[in-house]
C-alpha atoms as a PDB file:
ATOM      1  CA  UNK A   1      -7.600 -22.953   8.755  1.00  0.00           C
ATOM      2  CA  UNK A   2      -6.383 -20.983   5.908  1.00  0.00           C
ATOM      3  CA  UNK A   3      -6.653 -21.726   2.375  1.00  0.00           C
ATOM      4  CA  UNK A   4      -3.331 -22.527   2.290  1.00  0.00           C
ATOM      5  CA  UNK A   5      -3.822 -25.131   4.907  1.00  0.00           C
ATOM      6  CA  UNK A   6      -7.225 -27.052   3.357  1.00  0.00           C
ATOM      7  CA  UNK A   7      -5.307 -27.356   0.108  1.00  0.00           C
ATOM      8  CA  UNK A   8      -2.938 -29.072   1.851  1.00  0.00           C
ATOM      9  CA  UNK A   9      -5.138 -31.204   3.921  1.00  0.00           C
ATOM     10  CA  UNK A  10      -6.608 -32.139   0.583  1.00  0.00           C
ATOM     11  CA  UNK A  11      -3.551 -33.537  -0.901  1.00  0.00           C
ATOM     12  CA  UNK A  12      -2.410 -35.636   2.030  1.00  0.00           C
ATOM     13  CA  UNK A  13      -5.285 -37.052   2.248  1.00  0.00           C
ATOM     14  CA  UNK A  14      -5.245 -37.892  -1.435  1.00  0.00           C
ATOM     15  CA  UNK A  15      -1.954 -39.919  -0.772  1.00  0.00           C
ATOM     16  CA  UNK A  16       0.814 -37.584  -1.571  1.00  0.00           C
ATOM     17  CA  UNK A  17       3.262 -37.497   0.462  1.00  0.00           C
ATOM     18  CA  UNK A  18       4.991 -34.364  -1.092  1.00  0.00           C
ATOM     19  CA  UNK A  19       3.910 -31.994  -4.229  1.00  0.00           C
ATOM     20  CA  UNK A  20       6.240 -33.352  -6.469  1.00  0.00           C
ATOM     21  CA  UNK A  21       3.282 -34.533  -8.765  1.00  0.00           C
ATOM     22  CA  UNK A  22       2.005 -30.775  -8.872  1.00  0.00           C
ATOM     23  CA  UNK A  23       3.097 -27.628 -10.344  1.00  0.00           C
ATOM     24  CA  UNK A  24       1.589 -24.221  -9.203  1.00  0.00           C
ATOM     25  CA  UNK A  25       0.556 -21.084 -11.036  1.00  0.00           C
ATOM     26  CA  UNK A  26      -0.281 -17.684  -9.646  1.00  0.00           C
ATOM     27  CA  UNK A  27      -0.613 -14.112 -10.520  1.00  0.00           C
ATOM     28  CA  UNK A  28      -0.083 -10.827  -8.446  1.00  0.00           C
ATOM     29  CA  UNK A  29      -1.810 -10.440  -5.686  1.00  0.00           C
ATOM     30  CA  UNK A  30      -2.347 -11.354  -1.781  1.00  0.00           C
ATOM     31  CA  UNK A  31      -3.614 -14.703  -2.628  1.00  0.00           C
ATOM     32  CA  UNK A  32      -0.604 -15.328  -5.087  1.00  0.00           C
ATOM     33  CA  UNK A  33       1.357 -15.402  -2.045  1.00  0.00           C
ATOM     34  CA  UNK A  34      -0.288 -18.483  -1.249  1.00  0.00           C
ATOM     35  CA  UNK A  35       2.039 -20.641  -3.344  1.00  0.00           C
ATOM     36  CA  UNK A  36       5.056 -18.621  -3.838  1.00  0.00           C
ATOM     37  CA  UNK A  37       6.945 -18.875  -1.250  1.00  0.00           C
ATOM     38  CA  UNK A  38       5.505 -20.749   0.778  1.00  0.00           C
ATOM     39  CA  UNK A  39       5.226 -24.179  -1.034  1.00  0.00           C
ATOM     40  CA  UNK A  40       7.911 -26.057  -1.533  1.00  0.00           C
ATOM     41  CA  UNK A  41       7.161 -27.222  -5.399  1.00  0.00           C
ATOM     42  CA  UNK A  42       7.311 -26.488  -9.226  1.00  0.00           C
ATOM     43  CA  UNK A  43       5.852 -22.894  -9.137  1.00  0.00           C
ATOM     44  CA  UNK A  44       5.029 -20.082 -11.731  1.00  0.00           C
ATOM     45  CA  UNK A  45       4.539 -16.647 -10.274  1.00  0.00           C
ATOM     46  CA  UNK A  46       3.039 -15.133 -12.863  1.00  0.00           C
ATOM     47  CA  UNK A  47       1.867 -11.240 -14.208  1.00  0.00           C
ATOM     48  CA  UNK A  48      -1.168 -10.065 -13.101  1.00  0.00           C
ATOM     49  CA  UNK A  49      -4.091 -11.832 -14.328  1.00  0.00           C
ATOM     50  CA  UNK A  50      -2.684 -14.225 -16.402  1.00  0.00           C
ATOM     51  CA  UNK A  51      -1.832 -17.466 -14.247  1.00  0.00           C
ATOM     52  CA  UNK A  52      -5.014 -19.276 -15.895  1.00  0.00           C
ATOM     53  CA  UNK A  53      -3.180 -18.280 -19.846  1.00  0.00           C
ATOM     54  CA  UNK A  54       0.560 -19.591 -18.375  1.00  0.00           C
ATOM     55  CA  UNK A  55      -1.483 -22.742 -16.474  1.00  0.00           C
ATOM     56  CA  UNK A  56      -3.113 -23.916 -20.063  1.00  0.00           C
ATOM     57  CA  UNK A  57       0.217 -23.537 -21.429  1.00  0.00           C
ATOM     58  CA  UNK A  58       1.756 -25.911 -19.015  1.00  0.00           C
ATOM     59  CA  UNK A  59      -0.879 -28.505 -19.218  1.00  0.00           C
ATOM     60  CA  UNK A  60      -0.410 -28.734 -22.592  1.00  0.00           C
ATOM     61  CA  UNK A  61       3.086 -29.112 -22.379  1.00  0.00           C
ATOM     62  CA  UNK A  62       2.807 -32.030 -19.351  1.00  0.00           C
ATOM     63  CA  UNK A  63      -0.292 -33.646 -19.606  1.00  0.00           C
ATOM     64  CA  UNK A  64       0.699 -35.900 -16.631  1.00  0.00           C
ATOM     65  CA  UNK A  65       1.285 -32.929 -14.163  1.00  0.00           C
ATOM     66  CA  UNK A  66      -1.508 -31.936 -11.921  1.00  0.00           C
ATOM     67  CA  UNK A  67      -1.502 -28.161 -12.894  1.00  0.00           C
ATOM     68  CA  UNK A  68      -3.081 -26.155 -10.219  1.00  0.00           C
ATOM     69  CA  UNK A  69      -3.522 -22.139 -10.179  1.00  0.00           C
ATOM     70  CA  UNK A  70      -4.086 -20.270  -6.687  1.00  0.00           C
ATOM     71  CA  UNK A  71      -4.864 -16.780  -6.685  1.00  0.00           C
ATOM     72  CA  UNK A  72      -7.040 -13.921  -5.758  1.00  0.00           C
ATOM     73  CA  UNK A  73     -10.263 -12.616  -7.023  1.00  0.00           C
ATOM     74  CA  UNK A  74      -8.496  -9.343  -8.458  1.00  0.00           C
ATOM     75  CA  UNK A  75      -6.295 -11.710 -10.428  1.00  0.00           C
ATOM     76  CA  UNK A  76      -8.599 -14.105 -11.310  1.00  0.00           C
ATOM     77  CA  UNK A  77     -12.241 -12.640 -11.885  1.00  0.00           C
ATOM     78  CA  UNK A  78     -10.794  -8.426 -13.065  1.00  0.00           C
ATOM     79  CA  UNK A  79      -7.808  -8.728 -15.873  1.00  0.00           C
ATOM     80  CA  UNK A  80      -7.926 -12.323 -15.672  1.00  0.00           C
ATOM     81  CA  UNK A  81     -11.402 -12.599 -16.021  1.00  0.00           C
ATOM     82  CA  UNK A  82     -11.347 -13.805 -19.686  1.00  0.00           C
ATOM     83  CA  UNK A  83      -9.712 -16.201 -19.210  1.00  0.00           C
ATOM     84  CA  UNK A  84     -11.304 -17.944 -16.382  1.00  0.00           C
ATOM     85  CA  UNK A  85     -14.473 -18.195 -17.957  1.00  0.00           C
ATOM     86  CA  UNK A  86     -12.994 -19.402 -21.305  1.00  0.00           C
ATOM     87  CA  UNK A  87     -11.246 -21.811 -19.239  1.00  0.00           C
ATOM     88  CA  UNK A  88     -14.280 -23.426 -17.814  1.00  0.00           C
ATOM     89  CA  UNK A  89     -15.610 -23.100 -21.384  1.00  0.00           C
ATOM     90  CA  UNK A  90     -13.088 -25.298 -22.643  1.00  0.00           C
ATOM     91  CA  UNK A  91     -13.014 -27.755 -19.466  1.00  0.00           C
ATOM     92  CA  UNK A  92      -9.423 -27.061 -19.820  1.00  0.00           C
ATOM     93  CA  UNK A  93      -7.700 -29.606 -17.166  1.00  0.00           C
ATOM     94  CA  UNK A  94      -6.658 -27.487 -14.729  1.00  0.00           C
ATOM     95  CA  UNK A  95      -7.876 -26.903 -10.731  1.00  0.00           C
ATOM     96  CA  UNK A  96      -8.321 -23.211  -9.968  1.00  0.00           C
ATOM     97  CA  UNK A  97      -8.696 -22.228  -6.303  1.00  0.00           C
ATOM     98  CA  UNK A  98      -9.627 -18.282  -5.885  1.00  0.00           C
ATOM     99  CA  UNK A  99      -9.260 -17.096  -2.340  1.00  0.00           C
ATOM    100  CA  UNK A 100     -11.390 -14.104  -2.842  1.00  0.00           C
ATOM    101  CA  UNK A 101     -11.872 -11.523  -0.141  1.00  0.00           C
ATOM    102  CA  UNK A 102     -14.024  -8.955  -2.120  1.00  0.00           C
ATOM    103  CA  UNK A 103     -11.418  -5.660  -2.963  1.00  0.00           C
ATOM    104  CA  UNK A 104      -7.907  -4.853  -4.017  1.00  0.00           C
ATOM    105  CA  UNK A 105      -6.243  -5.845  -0.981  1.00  0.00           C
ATOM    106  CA  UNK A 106      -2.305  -5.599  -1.508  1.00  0.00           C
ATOM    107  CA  UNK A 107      -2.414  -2.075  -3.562  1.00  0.00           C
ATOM    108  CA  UNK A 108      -4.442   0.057  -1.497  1.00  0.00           C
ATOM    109  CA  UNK A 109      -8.142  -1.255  -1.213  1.00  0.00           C
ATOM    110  CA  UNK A 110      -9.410  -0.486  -4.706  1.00  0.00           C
ATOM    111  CA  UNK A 111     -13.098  -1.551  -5.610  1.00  0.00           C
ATOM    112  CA  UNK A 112     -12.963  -5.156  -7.434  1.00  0.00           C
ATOM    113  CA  UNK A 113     -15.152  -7.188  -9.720  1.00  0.00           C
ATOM    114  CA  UNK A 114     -16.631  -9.158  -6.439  1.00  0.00           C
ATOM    115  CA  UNK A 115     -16.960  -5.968  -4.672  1.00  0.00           C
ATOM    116  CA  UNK A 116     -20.074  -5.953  -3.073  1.00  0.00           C
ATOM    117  CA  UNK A 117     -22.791  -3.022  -4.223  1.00  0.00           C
ATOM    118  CA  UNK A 118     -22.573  -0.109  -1.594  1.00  0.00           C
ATOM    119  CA  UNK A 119     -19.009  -0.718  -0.298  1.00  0.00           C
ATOM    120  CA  UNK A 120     -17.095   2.069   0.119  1.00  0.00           C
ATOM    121  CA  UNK A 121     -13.359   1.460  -0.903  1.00  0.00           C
ATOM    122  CA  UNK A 122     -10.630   3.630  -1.852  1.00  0.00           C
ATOM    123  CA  UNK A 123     -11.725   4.081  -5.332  1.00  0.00           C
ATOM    124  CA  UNK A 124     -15.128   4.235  -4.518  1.00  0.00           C
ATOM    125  CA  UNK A 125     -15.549   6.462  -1.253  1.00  0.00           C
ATOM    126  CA  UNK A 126     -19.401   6.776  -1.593  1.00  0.00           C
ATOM    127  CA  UNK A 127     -20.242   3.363  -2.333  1.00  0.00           C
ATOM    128  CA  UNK A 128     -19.554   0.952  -4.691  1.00  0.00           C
ATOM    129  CA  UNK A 129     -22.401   1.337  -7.353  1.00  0.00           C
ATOM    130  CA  UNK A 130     -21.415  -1.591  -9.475  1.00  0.00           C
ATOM    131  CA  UNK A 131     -23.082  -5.130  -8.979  1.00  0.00           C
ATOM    132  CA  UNK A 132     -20.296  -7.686  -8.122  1.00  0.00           C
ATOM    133  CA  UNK A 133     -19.574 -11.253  -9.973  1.00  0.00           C
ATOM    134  CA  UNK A 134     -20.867 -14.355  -8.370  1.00  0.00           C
ATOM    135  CA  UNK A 135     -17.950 -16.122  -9.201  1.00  0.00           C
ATOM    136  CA  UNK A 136     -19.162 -19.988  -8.900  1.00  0.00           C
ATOM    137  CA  UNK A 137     -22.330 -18.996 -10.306  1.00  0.00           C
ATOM    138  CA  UNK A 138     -20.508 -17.967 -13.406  1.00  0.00           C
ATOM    139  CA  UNK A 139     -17.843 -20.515 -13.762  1.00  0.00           C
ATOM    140  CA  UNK A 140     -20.263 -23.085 -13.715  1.00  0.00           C
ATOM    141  CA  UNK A 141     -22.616 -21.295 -16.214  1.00  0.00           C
ATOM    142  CA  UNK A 142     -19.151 -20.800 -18.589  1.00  0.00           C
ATOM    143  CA  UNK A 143     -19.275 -24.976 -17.849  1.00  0.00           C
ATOM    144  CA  UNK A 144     -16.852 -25.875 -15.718  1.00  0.00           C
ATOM    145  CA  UNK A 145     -16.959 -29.814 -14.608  1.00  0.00           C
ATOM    146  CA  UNK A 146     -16.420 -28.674 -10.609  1.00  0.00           C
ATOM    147  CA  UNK A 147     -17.255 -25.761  -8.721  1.00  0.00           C
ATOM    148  CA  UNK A 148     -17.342 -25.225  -5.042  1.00  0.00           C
ATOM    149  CA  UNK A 149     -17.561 -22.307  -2.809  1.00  0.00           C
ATOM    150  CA  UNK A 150     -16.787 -22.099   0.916  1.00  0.00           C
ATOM    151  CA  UNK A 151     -14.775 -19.902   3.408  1.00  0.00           C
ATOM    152  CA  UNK A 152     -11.607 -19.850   5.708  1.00  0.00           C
ATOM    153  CA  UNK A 153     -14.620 -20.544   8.861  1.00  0.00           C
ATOM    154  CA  UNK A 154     -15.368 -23.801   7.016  1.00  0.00           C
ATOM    155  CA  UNK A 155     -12.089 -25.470   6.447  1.00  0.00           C
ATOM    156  CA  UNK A 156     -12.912 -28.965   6.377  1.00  0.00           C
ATOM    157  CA  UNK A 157     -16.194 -28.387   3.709  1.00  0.00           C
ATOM    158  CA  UNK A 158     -13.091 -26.615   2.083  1.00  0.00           C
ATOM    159  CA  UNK A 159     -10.696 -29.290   2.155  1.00  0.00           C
ATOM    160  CA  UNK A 160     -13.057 -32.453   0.489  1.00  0.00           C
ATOM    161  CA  UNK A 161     -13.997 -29.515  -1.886  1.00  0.00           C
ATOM    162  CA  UNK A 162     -10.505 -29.222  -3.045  1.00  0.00           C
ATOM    163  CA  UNK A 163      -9.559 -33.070  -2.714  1.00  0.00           C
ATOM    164  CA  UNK A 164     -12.783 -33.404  -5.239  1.00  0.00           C
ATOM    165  CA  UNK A 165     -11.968 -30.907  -7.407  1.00  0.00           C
ATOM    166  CA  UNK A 166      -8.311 -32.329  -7.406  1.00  0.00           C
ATOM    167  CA  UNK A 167      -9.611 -35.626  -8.835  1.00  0.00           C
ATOM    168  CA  UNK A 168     -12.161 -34.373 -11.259  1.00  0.00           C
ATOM    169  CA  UNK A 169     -10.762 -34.423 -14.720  1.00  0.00           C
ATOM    170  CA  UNK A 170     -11.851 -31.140 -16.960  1.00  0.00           C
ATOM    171  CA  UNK A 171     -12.039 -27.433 -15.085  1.00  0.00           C
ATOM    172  CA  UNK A 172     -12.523 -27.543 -11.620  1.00  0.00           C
ATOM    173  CA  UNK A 173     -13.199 -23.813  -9.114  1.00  0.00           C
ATOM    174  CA  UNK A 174     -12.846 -23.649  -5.612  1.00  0.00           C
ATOM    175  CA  UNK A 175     -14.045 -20.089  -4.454  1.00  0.00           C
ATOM    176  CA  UNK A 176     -12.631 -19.578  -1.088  1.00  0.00           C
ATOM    177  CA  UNK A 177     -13.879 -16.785   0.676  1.00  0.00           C
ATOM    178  CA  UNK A 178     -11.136 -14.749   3.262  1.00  0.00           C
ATOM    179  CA  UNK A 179     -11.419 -12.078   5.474  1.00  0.00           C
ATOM    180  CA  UNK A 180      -9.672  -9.182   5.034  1.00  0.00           C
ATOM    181  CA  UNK A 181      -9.753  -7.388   7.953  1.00  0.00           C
ATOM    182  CA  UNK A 182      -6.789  -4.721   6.736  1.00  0.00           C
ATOM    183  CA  UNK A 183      -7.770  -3.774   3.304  1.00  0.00           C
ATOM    184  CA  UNK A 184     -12.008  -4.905   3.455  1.00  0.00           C
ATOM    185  CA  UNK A 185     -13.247  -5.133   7.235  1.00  0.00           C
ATOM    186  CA  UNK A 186     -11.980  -1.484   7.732  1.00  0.00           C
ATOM    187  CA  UNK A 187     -12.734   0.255   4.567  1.00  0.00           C
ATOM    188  CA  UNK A 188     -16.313  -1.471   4.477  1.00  0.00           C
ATOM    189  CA  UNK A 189     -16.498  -1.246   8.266  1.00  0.00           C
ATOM    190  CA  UNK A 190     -17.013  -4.989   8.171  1.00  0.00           C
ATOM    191  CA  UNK A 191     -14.949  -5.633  11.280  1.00  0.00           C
ATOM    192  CA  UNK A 192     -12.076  -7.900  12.190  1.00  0.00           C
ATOM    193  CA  UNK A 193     -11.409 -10.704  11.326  1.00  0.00           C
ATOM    194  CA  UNK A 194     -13.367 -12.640  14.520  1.00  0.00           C
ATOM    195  CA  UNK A 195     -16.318 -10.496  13.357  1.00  0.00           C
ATOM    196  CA  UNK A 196     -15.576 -11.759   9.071  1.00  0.00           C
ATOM    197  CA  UNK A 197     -15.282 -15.216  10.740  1.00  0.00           C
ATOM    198  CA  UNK A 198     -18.699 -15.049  12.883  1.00  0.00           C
ATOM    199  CA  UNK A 199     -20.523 -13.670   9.374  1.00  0.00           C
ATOM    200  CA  UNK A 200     -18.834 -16.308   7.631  1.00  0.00           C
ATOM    201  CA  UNK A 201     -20.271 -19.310   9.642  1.00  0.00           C
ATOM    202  CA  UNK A 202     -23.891 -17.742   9.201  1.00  0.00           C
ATOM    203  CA  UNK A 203     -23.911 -17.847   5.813  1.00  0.00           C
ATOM    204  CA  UNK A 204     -26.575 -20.655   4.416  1.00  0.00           C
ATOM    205  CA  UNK A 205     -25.497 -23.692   2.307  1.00  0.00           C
ATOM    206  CA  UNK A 206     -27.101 -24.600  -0.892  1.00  0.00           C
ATOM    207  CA  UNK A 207     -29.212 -28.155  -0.724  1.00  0.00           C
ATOM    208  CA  UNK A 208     -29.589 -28.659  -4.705  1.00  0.00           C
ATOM    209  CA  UNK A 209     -26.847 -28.227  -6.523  1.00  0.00           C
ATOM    210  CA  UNK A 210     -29.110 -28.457  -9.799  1.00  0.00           C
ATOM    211  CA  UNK A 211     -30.551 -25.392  -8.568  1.00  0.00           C
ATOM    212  CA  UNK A 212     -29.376 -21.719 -10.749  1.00  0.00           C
ATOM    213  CA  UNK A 213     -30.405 -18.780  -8.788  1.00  0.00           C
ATOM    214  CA  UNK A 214     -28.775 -15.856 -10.557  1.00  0.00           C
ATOM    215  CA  UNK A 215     -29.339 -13.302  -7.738  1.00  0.00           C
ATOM    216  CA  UNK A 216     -27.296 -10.169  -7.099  1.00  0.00           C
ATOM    217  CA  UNK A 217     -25.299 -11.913  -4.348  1.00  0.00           C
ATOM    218  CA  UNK A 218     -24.924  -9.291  -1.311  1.00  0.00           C
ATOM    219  CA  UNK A 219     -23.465  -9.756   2.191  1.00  0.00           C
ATOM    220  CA  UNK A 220     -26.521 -11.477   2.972  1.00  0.00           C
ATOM    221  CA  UNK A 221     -27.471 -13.507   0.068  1.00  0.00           C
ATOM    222  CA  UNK A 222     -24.315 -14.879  -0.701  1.00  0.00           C
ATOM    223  CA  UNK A 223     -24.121 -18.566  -0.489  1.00  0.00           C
ATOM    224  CA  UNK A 224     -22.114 -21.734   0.043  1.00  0.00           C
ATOM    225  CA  UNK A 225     -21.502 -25.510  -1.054  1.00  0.00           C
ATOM    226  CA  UNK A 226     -21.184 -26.886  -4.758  1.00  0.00           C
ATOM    227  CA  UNK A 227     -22.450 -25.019  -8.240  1.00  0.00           C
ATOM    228  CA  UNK A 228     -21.226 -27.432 -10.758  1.00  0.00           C
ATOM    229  CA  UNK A 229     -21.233 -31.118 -10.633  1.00  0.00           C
ATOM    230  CA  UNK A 230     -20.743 -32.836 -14.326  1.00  0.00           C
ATOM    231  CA  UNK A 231     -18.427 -35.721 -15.849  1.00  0.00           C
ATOM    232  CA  UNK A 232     -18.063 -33.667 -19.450  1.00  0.00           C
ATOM    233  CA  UNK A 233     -15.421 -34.567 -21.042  1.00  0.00           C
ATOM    234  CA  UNK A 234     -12.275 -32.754 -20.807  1.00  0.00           C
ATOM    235  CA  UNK A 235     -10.637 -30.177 -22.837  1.00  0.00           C
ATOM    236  CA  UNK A 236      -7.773 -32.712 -23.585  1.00  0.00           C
ATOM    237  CA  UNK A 237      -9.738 -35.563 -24.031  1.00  0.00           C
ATOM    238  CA  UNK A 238     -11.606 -33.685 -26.648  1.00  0.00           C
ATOM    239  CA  UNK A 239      -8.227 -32.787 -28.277  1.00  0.00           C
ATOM    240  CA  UNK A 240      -7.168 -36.676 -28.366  1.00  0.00           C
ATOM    241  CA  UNK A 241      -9.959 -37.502 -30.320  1.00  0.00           C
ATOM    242  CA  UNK A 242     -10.082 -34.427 -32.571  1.00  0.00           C
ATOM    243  CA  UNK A 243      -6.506 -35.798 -33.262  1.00  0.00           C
ATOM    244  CA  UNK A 244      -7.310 -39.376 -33.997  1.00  0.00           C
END
């Protein structure tokens, strides 16, 4: 199941019988693709990196629309990166799903900001020497009221993820991690995408979600299941009662 397909899940099984009550904001990118054109709703396809800037812009504008951005880790977590964490900072009211697959996939394979250390890309041919971003890790260190990470090999974990993080008020993540098996599985010889998939499912899931373990996440360390689990209030419930 794709990404794609567990948000999907997710809203049916929240009731709706269309998107109608949504509208959808992405950047440039593979995962931007996700929404535009594919979903048949209110959609922004924003420059690169700033879907999260354009999203805060429309939730302010329609409180009563459920605002959700869907795009990739280059968009999200490189140029972008600003204002995803000041986002969560702000529990602005918006649900942010990042299908991340770890390198520049739709411009040539460039090394990324969740690039794993050692991976040789097109920009970095002898190994990535840069430490990457554990991206739920710091979302829900910027304060974010949800945040969730799973993979394409665990679609329905993904799925109640995103139906959760669709009825939290306040910021809620959902880092979805993809294989790439075009741009990532053959520059980092990580194989195709049955081999991403098998790597996937062996990847351990967090029991505590209390529990902040700020490790350098590598293909082996990396882990799954939920970062951030609060009830703060939200960025425009604060506003109402600055207002008042």
């Amino acid at each position: 199941m794709s990404t794609a397909s567990a948000f999907l899940k997710a809203v049916k099984d929240l009731g709706h019988e269309d998107l109608s009550k949504f509208a959808f904001v992405s950047g440039i990118g593979c995962g931007a693709w996700i929404v535009s054109p594919h979903f048949r709703a209110d959609t922004l396809h924003t420059t690169h990196g700033r879907a999260i800037a354009f999203a805060t812009g429309l939730k302010l504008a329609i409180p009563e629309q459920e605002v959700v951005v869907i795009s990739g880790d280059g968009d999200l977590a490189a140029i972008g990166g600003n204002h995803l964490i000041h986002a969560a900072r702000r529990n602005m009211d918006l649900t942010v799903i990042c299908s991340n697959n770890w390198i520049y996939g739709m411009t040539g394979g460039q090394v990324g900001p969740t690039t794993f250390t050692g991976d040789r890309t097109s920009t970095t041919p002898y190994g990535n020497p840069e430490r990457p971003f554990d991206l739920a890790r710091l979302v829900a260190a910027a304060g974010a009221n949800y945040v969730a990470r799973w993979t394409t090999a665990h679609p329905f974990q993904a799925s109640r993820a995103m139906k959760t993080a669709l009825e939290r008020k306040g910021f809620s993540f959902v880092e979805m991690l993809s294989q790439c098996p075009t741009a990532y599985g053959r520059r980092t010889k990580a194989g195709d995408a049955v081999e991403m998939l098998k790597w996937m499912k062996k990847l351990p899931v967090r029991k505590k979600e209390d529990s902040m373990d700020y490790r350098t996440p590598t293909h082996v360390t990396i882990d799954l299941g939920v970062f951030g689990n609060r009830n703060e209030p939200s960025f425009l419930e604060s506003l109402k009662q600055t207002i008042i």
